[in-house]
N, C-alpha and C. Protein backbone atom coordinates (compact mmCIF):
# COMPACT_ATOMS: atom_id res chain seq x y z
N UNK A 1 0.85 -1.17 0.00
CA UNK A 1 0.00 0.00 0.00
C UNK A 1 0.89 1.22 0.00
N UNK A 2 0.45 2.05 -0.54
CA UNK A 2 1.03 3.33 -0.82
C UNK A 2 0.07 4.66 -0.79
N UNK A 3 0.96 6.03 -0.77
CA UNK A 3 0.04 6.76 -0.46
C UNK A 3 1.09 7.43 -2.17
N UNK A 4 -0.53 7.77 -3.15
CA UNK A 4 -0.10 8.39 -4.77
C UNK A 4 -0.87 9.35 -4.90
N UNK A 5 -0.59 10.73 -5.20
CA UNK A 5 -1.38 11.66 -5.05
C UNK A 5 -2.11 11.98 -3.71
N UNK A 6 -2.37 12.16 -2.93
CA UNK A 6 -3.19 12.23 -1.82
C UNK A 6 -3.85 11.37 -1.95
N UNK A 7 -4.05 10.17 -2.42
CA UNK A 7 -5.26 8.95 -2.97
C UNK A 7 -4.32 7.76 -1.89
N UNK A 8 -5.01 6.75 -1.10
CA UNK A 8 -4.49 5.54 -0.58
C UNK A 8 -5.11 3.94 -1.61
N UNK A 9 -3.66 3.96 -1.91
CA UNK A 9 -3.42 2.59 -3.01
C UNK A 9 -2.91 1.98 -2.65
N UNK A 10 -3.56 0.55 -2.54
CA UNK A 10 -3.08 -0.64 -2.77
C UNK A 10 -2.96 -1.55 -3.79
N UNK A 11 -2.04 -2.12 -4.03
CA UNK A 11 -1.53 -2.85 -5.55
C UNK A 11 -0.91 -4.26 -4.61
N UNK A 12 -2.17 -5.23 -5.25
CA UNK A 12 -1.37 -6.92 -5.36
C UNK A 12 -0.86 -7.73 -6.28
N UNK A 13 0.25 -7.66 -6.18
CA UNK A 13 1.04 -8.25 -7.19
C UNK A 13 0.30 -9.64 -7.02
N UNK A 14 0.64 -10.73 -8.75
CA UNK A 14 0.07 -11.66 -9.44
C UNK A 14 -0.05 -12.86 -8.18
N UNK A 15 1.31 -12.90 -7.40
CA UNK A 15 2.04 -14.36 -6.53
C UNK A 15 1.50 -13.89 -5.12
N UNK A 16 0.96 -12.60 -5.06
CA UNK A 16 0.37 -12.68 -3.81
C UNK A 16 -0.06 -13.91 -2.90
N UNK A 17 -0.11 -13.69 -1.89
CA UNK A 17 0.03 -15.51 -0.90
C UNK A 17 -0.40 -14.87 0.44
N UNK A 18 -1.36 -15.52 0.97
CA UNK A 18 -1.96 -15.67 2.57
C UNK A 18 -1.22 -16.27 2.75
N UNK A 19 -0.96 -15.11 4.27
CA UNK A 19 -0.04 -15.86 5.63
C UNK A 19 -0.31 -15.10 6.60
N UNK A 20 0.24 -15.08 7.92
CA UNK A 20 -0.16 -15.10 8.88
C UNK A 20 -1.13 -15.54 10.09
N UNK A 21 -1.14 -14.69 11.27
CA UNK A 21 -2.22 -15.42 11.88
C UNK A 21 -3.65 -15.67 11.09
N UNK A 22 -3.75 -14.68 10.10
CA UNK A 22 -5.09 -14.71 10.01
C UNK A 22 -5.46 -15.45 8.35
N UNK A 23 -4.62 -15.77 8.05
CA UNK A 23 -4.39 -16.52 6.94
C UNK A 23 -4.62 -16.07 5.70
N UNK A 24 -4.51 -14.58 5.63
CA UNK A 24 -4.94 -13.76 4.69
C UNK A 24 -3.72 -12.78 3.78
N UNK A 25 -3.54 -11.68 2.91
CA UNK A 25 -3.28 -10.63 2.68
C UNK A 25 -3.54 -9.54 3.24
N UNK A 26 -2.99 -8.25 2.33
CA UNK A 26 -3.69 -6.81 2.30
C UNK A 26 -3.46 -6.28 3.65
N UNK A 27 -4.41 -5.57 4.23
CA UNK A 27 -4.91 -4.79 5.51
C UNK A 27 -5.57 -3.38 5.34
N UNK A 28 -5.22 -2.45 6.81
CA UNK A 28 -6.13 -1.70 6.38
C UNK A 28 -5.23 -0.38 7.16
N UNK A 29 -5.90 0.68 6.62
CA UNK A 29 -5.52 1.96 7.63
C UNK A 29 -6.39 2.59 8.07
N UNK A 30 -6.17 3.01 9.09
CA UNK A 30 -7.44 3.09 10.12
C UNK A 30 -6.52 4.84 10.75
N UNK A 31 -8.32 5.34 11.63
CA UNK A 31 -8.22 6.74 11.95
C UNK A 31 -7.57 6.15 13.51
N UNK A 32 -6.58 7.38 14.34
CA UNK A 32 -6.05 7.81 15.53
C UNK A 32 -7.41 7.96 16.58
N UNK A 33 -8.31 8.85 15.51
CA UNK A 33 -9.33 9.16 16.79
C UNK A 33 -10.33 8.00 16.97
N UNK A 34 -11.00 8.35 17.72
CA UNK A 34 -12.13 7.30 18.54
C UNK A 34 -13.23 7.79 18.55
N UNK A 35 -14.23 7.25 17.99
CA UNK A 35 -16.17 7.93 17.90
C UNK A 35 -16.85 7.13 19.03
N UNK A 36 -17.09 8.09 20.05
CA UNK A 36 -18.02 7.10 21.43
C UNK A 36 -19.27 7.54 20.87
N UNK A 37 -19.85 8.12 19.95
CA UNK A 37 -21.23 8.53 19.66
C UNK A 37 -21.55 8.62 18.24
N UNK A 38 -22.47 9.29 17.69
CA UNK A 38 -22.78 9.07 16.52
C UNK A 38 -21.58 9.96 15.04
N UNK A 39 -21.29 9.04 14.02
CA UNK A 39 -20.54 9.38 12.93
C UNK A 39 -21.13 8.94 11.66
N UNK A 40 -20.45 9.12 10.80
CA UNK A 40 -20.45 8.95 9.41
C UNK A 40 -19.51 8.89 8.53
N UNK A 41 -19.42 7.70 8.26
CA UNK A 41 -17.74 7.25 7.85
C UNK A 41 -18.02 7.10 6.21
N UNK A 42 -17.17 7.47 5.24
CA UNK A 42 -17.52 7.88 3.95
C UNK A 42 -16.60 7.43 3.19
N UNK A 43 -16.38 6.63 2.47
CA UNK A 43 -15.08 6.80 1.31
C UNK A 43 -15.72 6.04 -0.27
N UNK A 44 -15.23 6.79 -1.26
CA UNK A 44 -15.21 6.26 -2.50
C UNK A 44 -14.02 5.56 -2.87
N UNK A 45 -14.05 4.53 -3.79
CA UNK A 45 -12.80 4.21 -4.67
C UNK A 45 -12.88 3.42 -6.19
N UNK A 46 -12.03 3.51 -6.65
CA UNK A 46 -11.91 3.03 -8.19
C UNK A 46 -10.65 1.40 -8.14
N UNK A 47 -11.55 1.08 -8.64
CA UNK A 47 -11.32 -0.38 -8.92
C UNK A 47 -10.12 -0.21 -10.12
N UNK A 48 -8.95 0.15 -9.87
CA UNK A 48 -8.54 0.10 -10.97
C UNK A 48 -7.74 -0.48 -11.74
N UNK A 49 -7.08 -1.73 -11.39
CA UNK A 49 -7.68 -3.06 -11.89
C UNK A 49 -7.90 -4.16 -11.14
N UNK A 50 -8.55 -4.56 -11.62
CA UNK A 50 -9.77 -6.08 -11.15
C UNK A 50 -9.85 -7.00 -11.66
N UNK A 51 -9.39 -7.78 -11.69
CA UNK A 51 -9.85 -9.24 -12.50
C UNK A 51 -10.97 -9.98 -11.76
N UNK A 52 -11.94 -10.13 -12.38
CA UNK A 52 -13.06 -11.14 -12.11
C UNK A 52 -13.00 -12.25 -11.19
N UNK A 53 -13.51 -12.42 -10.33
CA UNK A 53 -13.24 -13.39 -9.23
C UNK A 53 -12.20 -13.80 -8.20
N UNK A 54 -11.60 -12.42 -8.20
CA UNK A 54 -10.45 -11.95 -7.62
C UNK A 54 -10.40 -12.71 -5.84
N UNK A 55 -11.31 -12.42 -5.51
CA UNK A 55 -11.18 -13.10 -4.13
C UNK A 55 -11.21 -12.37 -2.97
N UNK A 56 -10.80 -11.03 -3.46
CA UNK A 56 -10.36 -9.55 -3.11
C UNK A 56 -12.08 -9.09 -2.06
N UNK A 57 -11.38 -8.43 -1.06
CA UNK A 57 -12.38 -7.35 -0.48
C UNK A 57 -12.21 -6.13 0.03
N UNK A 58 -12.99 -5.22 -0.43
CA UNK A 58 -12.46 -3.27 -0.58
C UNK A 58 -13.19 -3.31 0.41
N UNK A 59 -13.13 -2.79 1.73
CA UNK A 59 -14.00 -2.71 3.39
C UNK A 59 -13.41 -0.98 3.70
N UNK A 60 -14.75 -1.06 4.53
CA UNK A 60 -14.94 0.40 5.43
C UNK A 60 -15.52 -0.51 6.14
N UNK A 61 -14.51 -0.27 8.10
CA UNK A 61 -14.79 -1.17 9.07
C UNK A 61 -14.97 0.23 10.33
N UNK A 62 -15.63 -0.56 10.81
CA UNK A 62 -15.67 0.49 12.15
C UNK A 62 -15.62 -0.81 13.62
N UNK A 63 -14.27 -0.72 13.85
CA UNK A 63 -14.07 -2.05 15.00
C UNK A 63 -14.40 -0.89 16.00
N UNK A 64 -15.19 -2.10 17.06
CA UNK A 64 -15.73 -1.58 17.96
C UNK A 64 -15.63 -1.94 19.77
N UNK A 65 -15.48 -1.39 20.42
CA UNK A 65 -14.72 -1.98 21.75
C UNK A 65 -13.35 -2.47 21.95
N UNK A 66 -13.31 -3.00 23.15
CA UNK A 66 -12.25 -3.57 23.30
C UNK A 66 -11.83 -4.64 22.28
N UNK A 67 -12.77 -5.56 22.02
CA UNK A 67 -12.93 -6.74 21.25
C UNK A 67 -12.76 -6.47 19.72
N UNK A 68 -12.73 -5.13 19.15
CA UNK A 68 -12.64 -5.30 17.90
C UNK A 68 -13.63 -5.77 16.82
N UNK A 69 -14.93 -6.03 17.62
CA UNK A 69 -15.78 -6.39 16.83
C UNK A 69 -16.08 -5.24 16.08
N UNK A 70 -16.36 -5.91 13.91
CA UNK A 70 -16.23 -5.23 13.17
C UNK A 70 -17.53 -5.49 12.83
N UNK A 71 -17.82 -4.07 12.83
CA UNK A 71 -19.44 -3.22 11.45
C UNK A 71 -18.94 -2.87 10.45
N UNK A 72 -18.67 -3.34 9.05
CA UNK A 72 -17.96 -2.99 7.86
C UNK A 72 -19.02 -3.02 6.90
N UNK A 73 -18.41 -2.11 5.59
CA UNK A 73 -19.38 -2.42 4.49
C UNK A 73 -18.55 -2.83 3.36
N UNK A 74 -18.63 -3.76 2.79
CA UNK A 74 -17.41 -4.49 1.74
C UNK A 74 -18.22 -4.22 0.48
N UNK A 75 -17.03 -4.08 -0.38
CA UNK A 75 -17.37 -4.60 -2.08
C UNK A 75 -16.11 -5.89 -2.21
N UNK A 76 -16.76 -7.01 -2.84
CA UNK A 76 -16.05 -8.29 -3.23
C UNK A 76 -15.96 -8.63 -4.59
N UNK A 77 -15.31 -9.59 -4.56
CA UNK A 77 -15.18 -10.28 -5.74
C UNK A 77 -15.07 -11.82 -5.63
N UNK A 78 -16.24 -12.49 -5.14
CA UNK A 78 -15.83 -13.49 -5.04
C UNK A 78 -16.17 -14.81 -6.25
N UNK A 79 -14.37 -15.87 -6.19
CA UNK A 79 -14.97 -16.38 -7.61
C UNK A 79 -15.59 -16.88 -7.72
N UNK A 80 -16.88 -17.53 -6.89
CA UNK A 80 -18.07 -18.61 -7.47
C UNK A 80 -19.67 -17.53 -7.35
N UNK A 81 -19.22 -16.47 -6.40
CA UNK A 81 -20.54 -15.44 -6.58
C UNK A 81 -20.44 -14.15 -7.33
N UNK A 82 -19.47 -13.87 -7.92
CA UNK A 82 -19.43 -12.69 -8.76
C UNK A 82 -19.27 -11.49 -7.94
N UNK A 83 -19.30 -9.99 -8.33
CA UNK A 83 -18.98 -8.69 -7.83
C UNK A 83 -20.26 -8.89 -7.01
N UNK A 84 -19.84 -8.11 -5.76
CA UNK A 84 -21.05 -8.51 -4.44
C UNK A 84 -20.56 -6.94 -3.54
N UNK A 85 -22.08 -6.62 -3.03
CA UNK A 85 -21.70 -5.91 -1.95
C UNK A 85 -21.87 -7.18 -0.40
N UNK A 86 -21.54 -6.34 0.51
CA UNK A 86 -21.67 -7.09 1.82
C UNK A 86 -21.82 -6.52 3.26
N UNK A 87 -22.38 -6.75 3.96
CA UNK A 87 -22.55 -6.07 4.60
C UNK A 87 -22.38 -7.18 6.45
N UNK A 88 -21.28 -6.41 7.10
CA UNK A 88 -21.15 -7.13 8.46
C UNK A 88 -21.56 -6.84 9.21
N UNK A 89 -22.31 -7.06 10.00
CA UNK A 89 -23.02 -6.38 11.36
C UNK A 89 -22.53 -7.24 12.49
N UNK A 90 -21.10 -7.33 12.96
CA UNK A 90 -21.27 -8.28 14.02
C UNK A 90 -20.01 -9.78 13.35
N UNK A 91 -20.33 -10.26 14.13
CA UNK A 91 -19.04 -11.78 13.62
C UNK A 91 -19.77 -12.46 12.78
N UNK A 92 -21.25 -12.63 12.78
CA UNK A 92 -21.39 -13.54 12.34
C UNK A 92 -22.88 -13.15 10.79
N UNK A 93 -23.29 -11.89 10.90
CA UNK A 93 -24.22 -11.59 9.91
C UNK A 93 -23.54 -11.00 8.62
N UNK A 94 -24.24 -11.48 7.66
CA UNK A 94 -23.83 -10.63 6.12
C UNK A 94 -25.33 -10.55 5.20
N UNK A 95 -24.70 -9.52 4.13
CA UNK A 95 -25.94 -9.03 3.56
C UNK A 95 -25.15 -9.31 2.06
N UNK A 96 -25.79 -9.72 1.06
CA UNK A 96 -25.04 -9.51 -0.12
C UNK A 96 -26.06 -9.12 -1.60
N UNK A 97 -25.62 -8.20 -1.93
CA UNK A 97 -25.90 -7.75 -3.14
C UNK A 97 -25.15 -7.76 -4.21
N UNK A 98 -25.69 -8.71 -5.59
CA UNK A 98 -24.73 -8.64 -6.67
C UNK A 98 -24.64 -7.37 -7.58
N UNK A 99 -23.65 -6.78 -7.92
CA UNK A 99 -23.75 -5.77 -8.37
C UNK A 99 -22.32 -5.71 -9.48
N UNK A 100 -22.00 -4.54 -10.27
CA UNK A 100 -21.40 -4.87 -11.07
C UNK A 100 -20.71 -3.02 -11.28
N UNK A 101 -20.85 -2.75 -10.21
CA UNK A 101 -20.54 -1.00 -10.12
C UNK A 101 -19.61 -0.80 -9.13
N UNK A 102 -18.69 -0.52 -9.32
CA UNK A 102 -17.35 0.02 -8.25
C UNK A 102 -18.03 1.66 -7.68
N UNK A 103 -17.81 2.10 -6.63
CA UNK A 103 -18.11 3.63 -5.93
C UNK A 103 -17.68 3.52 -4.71
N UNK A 104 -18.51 3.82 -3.52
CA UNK A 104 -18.72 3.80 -2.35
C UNK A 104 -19.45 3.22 -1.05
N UNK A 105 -18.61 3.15 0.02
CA UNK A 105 -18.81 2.50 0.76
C UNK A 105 -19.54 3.36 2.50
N UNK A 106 -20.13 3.41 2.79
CA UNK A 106 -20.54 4.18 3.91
C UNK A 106 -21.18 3.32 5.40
N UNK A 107 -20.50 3.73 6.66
CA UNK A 107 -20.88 3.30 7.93
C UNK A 107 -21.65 4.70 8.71
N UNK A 108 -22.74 4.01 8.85
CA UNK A 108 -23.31 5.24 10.11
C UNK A 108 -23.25 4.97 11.16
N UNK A 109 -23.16 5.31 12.36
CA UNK A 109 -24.35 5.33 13.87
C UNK A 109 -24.56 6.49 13.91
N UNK A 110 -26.19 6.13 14.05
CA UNK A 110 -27.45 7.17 14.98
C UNK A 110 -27.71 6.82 16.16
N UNK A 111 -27.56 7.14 17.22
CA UNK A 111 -28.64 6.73 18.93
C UNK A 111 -27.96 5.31 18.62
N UNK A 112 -27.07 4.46 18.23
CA UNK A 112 -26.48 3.77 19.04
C UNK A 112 -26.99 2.06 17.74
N UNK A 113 -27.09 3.33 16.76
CA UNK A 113 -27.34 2.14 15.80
C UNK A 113 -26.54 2.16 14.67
N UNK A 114 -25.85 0.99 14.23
CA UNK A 114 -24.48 0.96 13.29
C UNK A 114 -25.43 0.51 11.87
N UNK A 115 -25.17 1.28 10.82
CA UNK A 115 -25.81 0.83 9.78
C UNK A 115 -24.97 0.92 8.46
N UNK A 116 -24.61 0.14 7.61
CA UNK A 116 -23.95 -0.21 6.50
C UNK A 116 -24.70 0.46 4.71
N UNK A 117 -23.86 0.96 3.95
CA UNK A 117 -24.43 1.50 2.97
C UNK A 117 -23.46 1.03 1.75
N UNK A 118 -24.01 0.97 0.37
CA UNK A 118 -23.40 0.98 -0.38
C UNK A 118 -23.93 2.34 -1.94
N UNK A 119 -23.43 3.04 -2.60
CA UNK A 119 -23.49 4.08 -3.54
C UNK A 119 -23.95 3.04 -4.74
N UNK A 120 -25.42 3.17 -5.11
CA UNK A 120 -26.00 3.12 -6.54
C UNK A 120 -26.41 4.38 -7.47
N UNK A 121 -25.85 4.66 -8.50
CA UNK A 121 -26.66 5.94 -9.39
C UNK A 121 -26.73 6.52 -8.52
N UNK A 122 -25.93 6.90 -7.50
CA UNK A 122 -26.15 8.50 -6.90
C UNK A 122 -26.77 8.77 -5.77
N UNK A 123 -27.35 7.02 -5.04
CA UNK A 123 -28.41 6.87 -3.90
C UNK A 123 -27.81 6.04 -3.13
N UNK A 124 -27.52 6.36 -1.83
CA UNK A 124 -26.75 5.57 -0.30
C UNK A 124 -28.07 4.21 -0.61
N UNK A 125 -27.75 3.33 -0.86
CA UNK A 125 -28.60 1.83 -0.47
C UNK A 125 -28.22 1.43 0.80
N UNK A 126 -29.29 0.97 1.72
CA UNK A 126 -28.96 0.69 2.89
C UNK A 126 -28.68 -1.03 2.68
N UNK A 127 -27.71 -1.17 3.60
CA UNK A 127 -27.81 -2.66 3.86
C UNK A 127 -28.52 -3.36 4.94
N UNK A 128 -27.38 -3.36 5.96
CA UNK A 128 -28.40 -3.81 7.39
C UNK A 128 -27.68 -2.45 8.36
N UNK A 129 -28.74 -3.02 9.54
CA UNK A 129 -28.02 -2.09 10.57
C UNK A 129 -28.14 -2.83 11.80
N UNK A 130 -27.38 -2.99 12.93
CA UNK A 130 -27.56 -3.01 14.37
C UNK A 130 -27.00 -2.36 15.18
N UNK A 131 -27.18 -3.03 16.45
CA UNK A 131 -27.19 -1.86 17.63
C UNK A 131 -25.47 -2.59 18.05
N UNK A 132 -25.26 -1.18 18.55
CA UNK A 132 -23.77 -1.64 18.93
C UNK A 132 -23.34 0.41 19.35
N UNK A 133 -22.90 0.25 20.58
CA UNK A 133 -22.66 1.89 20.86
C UNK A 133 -21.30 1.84 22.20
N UNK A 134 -20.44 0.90 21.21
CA UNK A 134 -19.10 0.67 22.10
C UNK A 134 -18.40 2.00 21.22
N UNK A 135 -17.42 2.43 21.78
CA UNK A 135 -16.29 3.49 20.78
C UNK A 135 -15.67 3.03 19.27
N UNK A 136 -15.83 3.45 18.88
CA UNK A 136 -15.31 3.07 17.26
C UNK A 136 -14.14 3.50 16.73
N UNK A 137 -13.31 2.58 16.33
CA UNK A 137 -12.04 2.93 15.03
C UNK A 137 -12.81 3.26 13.72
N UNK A 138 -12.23 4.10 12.70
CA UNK A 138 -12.81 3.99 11.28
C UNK A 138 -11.25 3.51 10.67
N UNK A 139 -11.58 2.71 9.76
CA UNK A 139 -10.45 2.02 8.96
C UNK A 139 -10.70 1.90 7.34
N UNK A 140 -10.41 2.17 6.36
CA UNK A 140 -10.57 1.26 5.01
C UNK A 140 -9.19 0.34 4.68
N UNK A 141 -9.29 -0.68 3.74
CA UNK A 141 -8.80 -1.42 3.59
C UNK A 141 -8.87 -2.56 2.36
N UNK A 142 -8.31 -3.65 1.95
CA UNK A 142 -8.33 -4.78 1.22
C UNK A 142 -7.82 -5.96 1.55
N UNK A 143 -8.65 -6.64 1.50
CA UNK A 143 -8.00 -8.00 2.27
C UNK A 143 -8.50 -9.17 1.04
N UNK A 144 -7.55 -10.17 1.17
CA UNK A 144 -7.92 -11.31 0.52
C UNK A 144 -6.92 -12.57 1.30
N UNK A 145 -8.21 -13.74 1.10
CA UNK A 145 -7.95 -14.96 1.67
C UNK A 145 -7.45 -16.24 1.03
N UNK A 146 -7.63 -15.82 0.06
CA UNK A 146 -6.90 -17.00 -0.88
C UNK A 146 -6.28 -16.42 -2.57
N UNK A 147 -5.69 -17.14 -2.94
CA UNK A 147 -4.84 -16.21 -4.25
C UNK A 147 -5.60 -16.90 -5.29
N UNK A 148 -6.61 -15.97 -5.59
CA UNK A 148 -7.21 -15.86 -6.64
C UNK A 148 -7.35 -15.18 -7.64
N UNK A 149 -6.13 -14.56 -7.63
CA UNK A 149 -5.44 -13.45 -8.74
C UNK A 149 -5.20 -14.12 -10.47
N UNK A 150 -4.77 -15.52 -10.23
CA UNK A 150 -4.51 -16.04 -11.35
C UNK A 150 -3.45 -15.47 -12.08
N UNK A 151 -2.14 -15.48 -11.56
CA UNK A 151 -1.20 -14.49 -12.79
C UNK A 151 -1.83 -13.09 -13.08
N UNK A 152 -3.05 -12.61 -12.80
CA UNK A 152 -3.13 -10.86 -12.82
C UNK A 152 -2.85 -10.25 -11.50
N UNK A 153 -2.73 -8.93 -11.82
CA UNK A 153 -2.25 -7.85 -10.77
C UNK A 153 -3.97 -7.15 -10.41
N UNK A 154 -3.94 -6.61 -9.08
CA UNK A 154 -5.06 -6.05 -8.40
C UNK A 154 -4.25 -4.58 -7.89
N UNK A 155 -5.18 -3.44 -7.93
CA UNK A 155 -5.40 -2.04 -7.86
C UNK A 155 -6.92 -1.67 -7.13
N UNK A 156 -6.14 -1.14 -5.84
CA UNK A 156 -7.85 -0.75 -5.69
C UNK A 156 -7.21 0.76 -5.27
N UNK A 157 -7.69 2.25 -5.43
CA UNK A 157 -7.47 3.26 -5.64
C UNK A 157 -8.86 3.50 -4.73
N UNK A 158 -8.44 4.63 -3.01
CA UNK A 158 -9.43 5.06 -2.01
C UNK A 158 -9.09 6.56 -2.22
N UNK A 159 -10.37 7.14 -2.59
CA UNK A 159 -10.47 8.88 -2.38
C UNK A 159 -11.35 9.32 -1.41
N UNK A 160 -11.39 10.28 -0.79
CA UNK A 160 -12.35 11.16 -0.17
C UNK A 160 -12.54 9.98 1.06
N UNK A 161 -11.58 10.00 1.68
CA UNK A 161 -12.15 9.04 2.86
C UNK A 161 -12.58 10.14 3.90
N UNK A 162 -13.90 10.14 4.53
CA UNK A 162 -14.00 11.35 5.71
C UNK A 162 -14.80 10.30 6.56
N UNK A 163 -15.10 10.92 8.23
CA UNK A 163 -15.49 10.54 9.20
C UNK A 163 -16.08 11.80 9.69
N UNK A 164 -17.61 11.92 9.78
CA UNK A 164 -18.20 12.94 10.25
C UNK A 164 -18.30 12.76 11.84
N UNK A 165 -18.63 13.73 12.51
CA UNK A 165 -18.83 13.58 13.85
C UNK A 165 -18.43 14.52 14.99
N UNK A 166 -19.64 14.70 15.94
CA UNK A 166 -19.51 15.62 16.76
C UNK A 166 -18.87 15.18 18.24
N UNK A 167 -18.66 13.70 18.18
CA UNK A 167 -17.99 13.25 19.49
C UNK A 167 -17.03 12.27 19.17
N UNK A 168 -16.07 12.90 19.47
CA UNK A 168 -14.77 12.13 19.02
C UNK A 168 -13.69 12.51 20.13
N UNK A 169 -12.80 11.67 20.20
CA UNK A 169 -11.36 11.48 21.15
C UNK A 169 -9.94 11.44 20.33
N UNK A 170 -9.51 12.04 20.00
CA UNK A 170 -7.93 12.05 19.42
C UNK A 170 -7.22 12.34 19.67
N UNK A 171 -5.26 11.41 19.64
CA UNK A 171 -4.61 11.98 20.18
C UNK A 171 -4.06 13.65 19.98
N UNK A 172 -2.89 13.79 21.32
CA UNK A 172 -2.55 15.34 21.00
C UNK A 172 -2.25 14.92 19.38
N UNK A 173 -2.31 15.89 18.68
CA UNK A 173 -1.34 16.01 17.40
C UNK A 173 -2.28 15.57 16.26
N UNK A 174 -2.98 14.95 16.71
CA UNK A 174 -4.27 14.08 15.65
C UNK A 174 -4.83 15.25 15.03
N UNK A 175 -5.46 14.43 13.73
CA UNK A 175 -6.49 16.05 13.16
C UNK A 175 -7.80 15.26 13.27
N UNK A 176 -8.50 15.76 14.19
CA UNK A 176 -9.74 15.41 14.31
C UNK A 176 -10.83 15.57 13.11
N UNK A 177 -11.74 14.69 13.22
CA UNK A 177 -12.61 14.71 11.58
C UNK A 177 -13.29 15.76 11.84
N UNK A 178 -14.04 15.81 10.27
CA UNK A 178 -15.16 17.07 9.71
C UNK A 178 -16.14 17.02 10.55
N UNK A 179 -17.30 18.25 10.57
CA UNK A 179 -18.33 18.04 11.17
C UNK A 179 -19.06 18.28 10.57
């Protein structure tokens, strides 16, 4: 991952290979500050290149508590279901929509409710939402679990990442988000 133009890029080369604890690639970069109340976490990006059934997942996560439990909203590629949105509420729920449009990804909480979005023609689609009102990281990222690249290279290109919000914690030196 790299930072090109003010834009955060990540590029997986063809031989890419899961390892570690978590048996995966990629990762993610995530905000300093902390949301104990309601935000709005925002980012677009361009797919810019993709091979079909890549394996690949473009996430906006908002880990939450001590535990890290993640509210994310993914765009995938997975190879036996095709381009998919997804939606995590928790360890164990998902939402999936097939779709065939690269844009944006969006996390809310209102009053203590985490809700997942994905950008169609110009309209936030909701996914799911639940309750969850522990403090929040905002992160985007790409992760993949198995090398399903096939000899091609992967590009995923993140703009305009923002985090709205009127209650937030950051360190000294941090630049606290928009409001």
């Amino acid at each position: 991952m790299a930072e090109r133009n003010g834009h955060l890029e990540f590029v997986f080369a063809p031989d890419a290979a899961p390892g570690g604890v978590w048996n995966n690639f990629g990762g993610h970069v995530g905000t300093l500050c902390t949301f104990p109340g309601d935000f709005d976490a925002k980012v677009q990006f361009n797919l810019v290149r993709w091979p079909a059934g890549n394996g690949l997942e473009v996430t906006l996560t908002a880990f939450l508590g001590p535990e890290n439990t993640w509210y994310q909203a993914v765009r995938s590629s997975d190879p036996t279901g095709g381009e998919q949105y997804d939606s995590q509420t928790g360890f164990w729920s998902n939402y999936l929509v097939d779709t065939g449009d690269a844009g944006a990804l969006r996390v809310t909480r209102r009053h203590g409710v985490i809700t997942t979005y994905y950008l169609d023609r110009g309209r936030w689609v909701k996914m799911r939402s639940a309750p969850n009102a522990e403090s929040a990281k905002i992160a985007v990222g790409v992760t993949g679990g198995a090398n399903e690249l096939r000899g091609k290279s992967a590009v995923v290109d993140f703009t305009n990442f923002s985090v709205a919000s009127n209650d937030f914690d950051c360190p000294p030196n941090a630049r606290p988000p928009s409001s």
